[in-house]
PDB file of N, CA and C in Angstrom:
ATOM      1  N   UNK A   1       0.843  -1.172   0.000  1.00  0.00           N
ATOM      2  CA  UNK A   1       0.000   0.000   0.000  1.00  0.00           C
ATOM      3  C   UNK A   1       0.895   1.243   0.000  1.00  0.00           C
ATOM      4  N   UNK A   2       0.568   2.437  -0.716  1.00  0.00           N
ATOM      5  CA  UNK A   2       1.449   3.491  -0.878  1.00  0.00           C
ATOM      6  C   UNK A   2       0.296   4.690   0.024  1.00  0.00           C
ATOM      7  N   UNK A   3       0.799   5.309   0.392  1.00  0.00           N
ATOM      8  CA  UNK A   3      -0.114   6.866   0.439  1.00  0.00           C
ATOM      9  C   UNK A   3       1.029   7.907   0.309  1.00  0.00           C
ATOM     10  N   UNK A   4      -0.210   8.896   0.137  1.00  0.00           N
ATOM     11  CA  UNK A   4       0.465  10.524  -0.079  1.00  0.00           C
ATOM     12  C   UNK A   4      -0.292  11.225  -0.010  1.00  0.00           C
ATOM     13  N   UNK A   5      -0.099  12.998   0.620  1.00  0.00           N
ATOM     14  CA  UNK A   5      -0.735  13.914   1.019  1.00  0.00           C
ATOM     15  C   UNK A   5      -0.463  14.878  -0.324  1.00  0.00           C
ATOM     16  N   UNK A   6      -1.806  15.231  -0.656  1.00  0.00           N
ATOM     17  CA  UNK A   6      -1.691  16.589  -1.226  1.00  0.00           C
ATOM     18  C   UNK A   6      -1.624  18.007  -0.438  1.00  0.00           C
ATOM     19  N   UNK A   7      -0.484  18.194  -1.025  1.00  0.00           N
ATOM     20  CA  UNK A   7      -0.041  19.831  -0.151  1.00  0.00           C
ATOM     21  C   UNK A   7      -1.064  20.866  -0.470  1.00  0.00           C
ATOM     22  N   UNK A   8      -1.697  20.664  -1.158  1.00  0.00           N
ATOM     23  CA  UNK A   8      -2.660  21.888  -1.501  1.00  0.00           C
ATOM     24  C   UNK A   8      -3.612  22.108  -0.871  1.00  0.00           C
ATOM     25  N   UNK A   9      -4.359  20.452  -0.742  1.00  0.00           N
ATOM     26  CA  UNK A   9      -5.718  20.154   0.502  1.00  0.00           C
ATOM     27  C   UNK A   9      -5.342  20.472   1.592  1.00  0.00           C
ATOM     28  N   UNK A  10      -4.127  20.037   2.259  1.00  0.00           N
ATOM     29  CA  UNK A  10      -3.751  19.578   3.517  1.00  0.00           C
ATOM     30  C   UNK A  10      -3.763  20.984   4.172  1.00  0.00           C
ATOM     31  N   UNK A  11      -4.482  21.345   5.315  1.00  0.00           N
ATOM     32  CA  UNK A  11      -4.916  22.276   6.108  1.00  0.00           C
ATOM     33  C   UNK A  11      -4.110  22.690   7.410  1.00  0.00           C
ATOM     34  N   UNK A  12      -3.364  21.039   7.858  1.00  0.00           N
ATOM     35  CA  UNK A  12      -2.257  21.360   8.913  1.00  0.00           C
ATOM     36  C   UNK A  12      -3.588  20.648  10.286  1.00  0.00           C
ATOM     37  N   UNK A  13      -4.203  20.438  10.403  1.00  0.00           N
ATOM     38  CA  UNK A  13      -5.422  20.090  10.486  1.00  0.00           C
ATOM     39  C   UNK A  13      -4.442  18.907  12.158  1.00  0.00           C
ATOM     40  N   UNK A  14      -3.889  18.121  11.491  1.00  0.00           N
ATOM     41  CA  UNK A  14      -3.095  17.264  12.684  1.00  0.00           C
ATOM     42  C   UNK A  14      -3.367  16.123  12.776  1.00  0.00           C
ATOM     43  N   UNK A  15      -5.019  15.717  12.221  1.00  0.00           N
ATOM     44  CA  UNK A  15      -5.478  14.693  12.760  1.00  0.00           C
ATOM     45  C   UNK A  15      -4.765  13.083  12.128  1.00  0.00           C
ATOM     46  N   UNK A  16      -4.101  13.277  10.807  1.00  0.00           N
ATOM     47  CA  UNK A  16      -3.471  12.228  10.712  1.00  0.00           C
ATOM     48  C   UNK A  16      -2.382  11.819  11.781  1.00  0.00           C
ATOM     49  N   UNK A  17      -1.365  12.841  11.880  1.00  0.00           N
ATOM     50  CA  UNK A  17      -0.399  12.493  12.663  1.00  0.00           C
ATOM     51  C   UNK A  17      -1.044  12.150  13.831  1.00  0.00           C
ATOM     52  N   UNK A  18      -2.096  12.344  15.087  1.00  0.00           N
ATOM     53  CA  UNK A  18      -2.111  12.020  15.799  1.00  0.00           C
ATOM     54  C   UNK A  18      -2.627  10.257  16.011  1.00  0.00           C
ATOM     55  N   UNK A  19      -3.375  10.561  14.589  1.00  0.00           N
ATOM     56  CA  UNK A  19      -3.942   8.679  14.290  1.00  0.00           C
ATOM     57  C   UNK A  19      -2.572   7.942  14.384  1.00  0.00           C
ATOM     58  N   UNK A  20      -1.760   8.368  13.236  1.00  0.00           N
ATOM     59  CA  UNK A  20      -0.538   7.610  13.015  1.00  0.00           C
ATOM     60  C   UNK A  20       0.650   8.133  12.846  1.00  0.00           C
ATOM     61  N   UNK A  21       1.118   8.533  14.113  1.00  0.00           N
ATOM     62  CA  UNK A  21       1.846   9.361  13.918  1.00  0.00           C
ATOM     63  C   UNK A  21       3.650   8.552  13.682  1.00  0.00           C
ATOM     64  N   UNK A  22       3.279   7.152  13.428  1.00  0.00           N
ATOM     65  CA  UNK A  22       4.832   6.799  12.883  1.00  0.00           C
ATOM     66  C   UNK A  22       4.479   6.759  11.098  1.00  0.00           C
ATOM     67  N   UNK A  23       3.858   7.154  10.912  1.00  0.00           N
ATOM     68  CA  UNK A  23       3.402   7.004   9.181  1.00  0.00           C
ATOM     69  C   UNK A  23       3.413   8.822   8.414  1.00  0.00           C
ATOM     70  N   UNK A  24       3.064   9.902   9.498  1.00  0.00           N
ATOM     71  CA  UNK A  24       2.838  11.079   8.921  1.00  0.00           C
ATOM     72  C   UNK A  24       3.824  11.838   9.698  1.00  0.00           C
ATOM     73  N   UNK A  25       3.994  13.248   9.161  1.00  0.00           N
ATOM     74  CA  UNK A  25       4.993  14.036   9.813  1.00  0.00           C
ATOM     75  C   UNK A  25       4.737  15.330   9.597  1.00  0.00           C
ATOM     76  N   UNK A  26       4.924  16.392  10.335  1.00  0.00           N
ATOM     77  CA  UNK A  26       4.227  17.882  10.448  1.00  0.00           C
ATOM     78  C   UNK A  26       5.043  18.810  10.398  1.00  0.00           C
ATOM     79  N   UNK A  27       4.960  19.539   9.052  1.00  0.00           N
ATOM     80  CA  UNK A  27       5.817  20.576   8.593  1.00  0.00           C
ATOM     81  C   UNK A  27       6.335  21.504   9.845  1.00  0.00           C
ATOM     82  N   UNK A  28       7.389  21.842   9.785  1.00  0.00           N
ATOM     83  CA  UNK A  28       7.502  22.780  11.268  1.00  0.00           C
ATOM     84  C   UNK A  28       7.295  24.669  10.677  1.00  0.00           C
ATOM     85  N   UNK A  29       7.214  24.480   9.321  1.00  0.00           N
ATOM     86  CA  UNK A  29       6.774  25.904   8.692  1.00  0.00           C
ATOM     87  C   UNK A  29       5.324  26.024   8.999  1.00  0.00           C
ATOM     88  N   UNK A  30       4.482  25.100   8.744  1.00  0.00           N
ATOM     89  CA  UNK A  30       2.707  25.696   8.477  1.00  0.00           C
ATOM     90  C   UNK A  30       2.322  24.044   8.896  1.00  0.00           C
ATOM     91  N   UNK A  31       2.893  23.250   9.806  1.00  0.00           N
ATOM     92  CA  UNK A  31       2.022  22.223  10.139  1.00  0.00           C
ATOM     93  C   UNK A  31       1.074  21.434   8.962  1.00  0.00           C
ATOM     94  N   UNK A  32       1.646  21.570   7.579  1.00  0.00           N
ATOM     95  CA  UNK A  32       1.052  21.078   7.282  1.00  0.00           C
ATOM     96  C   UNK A  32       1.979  19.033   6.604  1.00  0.00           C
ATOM     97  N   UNK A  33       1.185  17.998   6.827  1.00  0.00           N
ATOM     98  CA  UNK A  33       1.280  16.496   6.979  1.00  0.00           C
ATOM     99  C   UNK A  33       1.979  16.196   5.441  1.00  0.00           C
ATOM    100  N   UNK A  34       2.802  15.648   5.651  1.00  0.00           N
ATOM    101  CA  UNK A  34       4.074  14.238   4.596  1.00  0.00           C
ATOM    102  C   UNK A  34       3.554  13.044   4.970  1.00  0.00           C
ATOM    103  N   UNK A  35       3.703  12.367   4.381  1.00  0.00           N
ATOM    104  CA  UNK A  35       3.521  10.750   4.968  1.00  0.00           C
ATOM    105  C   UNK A  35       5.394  10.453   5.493  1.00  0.00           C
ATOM    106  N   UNK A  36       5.847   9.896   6.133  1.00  0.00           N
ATOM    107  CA  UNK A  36       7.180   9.223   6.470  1.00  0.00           C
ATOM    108  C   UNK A  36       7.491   8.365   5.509  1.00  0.00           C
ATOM    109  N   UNK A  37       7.290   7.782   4.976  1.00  0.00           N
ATOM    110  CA  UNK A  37       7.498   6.713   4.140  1.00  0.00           C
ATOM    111  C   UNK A  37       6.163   6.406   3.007  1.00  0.00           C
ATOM    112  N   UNK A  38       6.586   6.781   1.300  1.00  0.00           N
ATOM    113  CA  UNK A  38       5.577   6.566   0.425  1.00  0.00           C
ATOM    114  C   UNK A  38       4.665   5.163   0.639  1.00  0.00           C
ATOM    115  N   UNK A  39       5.570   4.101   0.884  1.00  0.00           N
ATOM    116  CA  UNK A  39       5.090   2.328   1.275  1.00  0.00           C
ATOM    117  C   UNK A  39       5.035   2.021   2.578  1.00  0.00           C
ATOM    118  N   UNK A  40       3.515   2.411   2.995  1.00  0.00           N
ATOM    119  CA  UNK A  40       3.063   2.079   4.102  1.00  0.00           C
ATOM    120  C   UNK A  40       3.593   0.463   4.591  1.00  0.00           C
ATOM    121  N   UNK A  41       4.252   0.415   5.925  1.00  0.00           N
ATOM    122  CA  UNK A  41       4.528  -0.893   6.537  1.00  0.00           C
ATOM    123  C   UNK A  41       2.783  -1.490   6.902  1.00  0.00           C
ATOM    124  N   UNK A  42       2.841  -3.130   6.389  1.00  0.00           N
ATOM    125  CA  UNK A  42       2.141  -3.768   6.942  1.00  0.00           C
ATOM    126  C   UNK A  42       1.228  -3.331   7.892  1.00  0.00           C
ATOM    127  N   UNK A  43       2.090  -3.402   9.053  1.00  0.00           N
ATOM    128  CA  UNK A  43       1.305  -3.040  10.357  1.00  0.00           C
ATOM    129  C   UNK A  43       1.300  -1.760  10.984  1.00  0.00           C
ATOM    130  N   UNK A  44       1.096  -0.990   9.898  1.00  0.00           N
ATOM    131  CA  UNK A  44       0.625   0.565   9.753  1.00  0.00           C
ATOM    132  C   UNK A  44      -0.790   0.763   8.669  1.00  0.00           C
ATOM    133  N   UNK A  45      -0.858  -0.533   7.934  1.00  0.00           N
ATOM    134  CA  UNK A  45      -2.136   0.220   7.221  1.00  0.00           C
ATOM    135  C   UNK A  45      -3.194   0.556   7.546  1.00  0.00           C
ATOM    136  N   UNK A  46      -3.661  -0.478   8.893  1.00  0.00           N
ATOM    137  CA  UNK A  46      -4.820   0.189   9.424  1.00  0.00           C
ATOM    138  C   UNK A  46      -5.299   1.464  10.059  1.00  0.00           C
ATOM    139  N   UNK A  47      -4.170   1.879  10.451  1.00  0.00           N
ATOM    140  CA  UNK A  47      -3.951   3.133  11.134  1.00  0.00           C
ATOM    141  C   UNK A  47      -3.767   4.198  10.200  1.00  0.00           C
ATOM    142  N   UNK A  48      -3.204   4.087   9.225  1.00  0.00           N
ATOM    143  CA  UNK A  48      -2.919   5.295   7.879  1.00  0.00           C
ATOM    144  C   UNK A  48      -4.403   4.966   7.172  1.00  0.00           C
ATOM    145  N   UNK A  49      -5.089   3.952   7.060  1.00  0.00           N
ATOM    146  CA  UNK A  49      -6.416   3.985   6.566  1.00  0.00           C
ATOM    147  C   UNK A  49      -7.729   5.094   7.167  1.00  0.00           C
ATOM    148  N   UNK A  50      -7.299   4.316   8.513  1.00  0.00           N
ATOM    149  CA  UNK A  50      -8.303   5.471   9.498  1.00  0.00           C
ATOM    150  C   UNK A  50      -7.927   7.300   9.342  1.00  0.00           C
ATOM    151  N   UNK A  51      -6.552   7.376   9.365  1.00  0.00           N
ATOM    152  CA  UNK A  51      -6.255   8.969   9.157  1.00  0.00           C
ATOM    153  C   UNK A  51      -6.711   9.297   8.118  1.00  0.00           C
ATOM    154  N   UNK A  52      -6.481   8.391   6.751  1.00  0.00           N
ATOM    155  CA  UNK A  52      -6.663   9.011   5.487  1.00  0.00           C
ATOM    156  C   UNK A  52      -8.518   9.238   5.770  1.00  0.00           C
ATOM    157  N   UNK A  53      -9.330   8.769   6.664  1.00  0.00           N
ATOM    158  CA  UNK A  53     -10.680   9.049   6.567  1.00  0.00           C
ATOM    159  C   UNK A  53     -11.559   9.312   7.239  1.00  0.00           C
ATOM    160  N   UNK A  54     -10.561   9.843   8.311  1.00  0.00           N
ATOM    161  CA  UNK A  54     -10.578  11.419   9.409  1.00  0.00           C
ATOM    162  C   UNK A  54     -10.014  12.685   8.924  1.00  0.00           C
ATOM    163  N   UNK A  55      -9.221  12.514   7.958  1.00  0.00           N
ATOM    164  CA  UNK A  55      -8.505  14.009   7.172  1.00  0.00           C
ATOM    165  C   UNK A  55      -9.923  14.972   6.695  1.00  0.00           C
ATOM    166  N   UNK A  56     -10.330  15.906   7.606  1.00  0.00           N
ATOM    167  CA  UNK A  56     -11.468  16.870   6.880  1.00  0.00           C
ATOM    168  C   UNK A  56     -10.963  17.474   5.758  1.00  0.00           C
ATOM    169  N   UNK A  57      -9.915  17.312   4.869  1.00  0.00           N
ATOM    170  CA  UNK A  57      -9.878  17.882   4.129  1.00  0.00           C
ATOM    171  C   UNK A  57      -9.702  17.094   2.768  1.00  0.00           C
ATOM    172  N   UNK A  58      -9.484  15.709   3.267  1.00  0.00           N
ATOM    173  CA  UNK A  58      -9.478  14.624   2.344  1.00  0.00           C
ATOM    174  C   UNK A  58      -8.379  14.801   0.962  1.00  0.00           C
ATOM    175  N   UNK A  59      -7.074  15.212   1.864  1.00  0.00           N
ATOM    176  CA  UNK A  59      -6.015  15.373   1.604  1.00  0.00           C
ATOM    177  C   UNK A  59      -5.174  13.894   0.919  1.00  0.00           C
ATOM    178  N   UNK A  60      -5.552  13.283   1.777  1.00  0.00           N
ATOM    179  CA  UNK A  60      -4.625  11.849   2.072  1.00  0.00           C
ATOM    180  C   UNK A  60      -5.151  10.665   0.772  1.00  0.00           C
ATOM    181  N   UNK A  61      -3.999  10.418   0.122  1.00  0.00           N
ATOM    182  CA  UNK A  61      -4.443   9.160  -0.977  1.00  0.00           C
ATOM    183  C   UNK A  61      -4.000   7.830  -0.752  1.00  0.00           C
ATOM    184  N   UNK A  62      -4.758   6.748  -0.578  1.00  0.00           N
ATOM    185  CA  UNK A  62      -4.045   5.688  -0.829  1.00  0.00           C
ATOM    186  C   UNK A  62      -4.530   4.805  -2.155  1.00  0.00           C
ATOM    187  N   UNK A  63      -3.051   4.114  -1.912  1.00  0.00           N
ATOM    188  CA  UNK A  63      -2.923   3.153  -3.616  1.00  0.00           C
ATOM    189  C   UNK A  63      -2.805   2.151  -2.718  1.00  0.00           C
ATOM    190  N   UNK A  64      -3.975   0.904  -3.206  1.00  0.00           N
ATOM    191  CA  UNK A  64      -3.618  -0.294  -2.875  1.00  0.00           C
ATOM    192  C   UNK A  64      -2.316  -1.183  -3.715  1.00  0.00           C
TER     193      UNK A  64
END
């Protein structure tokens, strides 16, 4: 599984990183979310699933 944040949506918002916060990471300019790694580990997808669909801004993509 891959994900990635669009910088354009992404609001700084937080709520991914706090879902998963070994998968996302928070700009220290404008707070706004990276994923850590494009290829989500195994036993991170459930947790990067749930952020990607708590993101109010529906920033977050995943590729199965």
């Amino acid at each position: 599984m891959k994900v990635s944040v669009d910088g354009t949506r992404c609001q700084g918002h937080t709520l991914c990183a706090m879902i998963a916060p070994d998968s996302f990471e928070l700009s220290d300019i404008d707070g706004t979310s990276s994923p850590v790694n494009e290829v989500v580990p195994p036993d991170q997808e459930e947790v990067v699933r749930e952020a990607a669909h708590s993101c109010p801004e529906q920033a977050i993509t995943i590729e199965e």
